[in-house]
N, C-alpha and C. Protein backbone atom coordinates (compact mmCIF):
# COMPACT_ATOMS: atom_id res chain seq x y z
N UNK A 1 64.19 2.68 35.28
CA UNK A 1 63.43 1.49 35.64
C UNK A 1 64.05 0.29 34.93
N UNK A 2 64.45 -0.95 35.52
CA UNK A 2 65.41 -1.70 35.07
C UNK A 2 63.85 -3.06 34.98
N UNK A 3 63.95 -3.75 33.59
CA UNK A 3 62.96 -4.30 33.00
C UNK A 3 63.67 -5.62 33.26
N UNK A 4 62.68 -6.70 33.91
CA UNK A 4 63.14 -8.21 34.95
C UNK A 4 63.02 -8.89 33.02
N UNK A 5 63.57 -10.01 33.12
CA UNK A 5 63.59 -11.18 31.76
C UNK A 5 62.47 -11.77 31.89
N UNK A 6 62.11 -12.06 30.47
CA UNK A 6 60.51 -12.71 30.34
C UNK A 6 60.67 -13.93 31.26
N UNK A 7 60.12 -14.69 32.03
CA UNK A 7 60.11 -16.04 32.37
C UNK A 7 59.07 -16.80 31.75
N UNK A 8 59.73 -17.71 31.79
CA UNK A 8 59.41 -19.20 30.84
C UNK A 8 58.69 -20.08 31.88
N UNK A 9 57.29 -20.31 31.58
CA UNK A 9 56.62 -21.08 32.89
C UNK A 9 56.98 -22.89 32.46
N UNK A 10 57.24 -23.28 33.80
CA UNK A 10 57.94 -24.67 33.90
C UNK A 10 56.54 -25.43 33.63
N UNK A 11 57.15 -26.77 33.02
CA UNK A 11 56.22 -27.82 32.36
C UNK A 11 55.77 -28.18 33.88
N UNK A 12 54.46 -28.57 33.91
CA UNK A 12 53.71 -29.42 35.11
C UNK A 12 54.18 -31.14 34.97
N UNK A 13 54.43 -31.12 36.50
CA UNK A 13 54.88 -32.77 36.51
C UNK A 13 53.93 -33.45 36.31
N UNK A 14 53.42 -34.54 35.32
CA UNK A 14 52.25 -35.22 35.81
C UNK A 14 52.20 -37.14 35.87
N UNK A 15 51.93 -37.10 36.93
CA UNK A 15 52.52 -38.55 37.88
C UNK A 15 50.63 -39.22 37.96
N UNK A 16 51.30 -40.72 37.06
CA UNK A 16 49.89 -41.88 37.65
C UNK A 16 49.91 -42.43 39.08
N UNK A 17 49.48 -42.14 40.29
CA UNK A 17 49.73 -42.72 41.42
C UNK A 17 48.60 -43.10 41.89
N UNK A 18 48.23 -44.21 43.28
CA UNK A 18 47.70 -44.77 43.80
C UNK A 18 47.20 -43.56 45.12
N UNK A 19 46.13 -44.26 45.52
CA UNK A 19 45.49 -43.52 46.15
C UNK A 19 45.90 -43.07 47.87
N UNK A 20 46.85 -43.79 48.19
CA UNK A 20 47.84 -43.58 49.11
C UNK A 20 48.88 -42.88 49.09
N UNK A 21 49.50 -42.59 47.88
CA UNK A 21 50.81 -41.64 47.49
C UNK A 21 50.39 -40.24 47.23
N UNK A 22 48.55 -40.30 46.91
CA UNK A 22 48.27 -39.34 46.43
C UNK A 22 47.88 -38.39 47.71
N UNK A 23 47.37 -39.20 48.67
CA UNK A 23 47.11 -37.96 49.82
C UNK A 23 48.09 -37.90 50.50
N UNK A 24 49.12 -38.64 50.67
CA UNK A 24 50.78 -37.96 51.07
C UNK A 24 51.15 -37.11 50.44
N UNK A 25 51.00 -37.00 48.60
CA UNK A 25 51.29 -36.00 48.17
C UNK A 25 50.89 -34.70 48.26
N UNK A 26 49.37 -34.84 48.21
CA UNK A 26 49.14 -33.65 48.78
C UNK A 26 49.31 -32.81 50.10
N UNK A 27 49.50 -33.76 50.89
CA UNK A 27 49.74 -32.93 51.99
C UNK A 27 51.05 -32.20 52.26
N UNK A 28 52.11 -32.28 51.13
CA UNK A 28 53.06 -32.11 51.28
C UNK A 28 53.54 -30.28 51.19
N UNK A 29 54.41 -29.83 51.49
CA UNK A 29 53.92 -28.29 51.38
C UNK A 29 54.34 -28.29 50.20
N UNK A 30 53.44 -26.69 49.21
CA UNK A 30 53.83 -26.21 48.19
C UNK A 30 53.51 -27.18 46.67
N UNK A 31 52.91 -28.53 47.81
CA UNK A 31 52.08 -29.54 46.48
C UNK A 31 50.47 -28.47 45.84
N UNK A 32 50.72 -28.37 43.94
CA UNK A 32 49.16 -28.58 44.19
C UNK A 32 48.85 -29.88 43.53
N UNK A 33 47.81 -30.60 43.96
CA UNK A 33 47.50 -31.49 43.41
C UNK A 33 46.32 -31.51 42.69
N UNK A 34 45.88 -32.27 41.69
CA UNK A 34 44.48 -32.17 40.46
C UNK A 34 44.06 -33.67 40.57
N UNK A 35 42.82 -33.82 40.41
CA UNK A 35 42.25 -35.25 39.55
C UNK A 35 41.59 -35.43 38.47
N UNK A 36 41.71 -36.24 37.64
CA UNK A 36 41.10 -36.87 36.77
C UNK A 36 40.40 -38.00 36.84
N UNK A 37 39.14 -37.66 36.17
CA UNK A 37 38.45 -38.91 36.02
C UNK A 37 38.03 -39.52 34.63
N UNK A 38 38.69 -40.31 34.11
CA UNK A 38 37.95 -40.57 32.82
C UNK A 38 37.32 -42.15 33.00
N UNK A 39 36.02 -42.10 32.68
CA UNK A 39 35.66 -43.18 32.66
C UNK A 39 34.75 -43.31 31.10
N UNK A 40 34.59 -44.67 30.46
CA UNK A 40 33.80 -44.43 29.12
C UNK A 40 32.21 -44.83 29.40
N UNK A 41 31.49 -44.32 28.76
CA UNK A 41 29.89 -43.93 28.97
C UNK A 41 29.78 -45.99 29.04
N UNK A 42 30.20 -46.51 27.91
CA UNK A 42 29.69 -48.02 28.23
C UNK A 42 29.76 -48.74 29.11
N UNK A 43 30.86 -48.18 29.77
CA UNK A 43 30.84 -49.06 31.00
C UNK A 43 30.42 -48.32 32.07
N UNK A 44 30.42 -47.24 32.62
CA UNK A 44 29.40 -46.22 33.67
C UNK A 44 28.15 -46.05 33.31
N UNK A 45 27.76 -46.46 32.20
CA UNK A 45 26.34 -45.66 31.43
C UNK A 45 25.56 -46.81 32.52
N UNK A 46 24.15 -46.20 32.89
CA UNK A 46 23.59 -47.50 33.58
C UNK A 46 21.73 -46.85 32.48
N UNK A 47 21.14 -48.28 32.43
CA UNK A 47 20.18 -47.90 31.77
C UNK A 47 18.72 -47.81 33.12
N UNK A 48 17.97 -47.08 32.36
CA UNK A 48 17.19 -46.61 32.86
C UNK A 48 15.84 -47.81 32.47
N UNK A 49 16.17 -48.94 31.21
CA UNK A 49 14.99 -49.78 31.15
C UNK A 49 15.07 -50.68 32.28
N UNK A 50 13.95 -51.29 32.30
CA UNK A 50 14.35 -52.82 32.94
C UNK A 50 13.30 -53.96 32.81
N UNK A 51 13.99 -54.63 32.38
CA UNK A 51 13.29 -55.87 31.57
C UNK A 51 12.32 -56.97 32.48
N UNK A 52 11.20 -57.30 32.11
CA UNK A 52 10.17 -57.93 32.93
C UNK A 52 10.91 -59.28 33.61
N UNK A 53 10.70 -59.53 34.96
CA UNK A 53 11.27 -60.45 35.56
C UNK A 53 10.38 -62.18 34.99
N UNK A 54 10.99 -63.17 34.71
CA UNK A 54 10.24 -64.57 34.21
C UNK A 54 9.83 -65.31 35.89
N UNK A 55 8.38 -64.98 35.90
CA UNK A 55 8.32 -65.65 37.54
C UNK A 55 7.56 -66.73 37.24
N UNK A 56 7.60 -67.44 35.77
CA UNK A 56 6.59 -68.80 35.68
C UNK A 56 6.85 -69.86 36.58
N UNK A 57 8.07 -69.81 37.18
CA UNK A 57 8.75 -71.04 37.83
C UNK A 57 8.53 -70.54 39.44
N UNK A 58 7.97 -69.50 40.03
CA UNK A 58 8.13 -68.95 40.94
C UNK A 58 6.89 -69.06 41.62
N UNK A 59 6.51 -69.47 42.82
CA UNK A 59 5.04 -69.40 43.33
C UNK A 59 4.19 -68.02 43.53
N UNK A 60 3.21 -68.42 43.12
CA UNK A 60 2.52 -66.78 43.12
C UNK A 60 3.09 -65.92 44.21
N UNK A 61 2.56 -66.56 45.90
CA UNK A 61 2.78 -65.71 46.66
C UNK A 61 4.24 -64.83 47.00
N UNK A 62 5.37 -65.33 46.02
CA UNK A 62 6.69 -64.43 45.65
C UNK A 62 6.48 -63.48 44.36
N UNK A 63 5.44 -63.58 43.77
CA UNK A 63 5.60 -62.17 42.86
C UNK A 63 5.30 -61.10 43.34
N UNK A 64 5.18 -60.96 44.28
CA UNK A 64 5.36 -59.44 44.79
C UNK A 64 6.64 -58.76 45.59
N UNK A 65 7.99 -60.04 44.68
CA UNK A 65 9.24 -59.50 45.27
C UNK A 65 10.08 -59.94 44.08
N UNK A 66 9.24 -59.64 43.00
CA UNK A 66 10.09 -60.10 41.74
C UNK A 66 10.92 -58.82 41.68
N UNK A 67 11.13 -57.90 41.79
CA UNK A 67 12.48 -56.82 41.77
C UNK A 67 13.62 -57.62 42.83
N UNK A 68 13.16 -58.38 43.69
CA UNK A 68 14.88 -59.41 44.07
C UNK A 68 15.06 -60.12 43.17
N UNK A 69 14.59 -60.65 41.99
CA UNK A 69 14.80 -61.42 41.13
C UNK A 69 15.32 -60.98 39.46
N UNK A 70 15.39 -59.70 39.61
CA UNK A 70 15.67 -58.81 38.70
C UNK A 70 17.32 -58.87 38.27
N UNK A 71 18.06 -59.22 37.29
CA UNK A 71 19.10 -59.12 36.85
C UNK A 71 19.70 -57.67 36.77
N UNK A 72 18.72 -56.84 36.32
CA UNK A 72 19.11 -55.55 36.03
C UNK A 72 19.54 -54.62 37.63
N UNK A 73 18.36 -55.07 38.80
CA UNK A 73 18.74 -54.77 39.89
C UNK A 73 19.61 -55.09 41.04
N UNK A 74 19.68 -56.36 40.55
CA UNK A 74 20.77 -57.01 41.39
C UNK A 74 22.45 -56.92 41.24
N UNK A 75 22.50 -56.04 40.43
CA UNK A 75 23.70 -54.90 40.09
C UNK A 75 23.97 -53.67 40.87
N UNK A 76 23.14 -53.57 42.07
CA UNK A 76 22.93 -52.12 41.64
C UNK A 76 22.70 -52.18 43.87
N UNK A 77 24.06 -51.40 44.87
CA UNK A 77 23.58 -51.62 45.85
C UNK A 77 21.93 -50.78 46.88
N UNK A 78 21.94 -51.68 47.66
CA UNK A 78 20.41 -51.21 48.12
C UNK A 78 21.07 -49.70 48.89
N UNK A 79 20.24 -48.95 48.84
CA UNK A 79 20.30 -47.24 50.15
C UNK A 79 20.54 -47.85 51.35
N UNK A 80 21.49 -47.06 52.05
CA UNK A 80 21.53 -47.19 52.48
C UNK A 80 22.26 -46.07 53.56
């Protein structure tokens, strides 16, 4: 029984590309392709408070649409 040579597994290429190169790449044969996502909690983190809207300047009959007037919500798109 004739014993094959250890093989040495090849370093992975790893390429920053745009989101156009990347699904050409993959489609390419014998590509595999991976993603990463790193994003940091301060800037993805979204809070769960939300701070009372100031409607002193606002006529009564609009406080019952003070969440359009909301800073915290007006970040944030409607369902849709």
């Amino acid at each position: 029984m004739q014993l094959l040579p250890p093989v040495t597994p090849k370093k992975p290429r790893v390429t920053l590309i745009n989101a156009a190169a990347y699904s050409r790449a993959c489609k390419l044969k014998g590509s595999q392709c991976f993603q990463l996502w790193i994003s940091l909690p301060k800037i993805m983190g979204r809070s769960t408070v939300t701070n009372p809207v100031n409607l002193t300047n606002l006529p009564e009959e609009y406080h019952d649409f003070a969440d359009v007037f909301s800073k915290t919500k007006a970040g944030k798109l409607a369902e849709h």
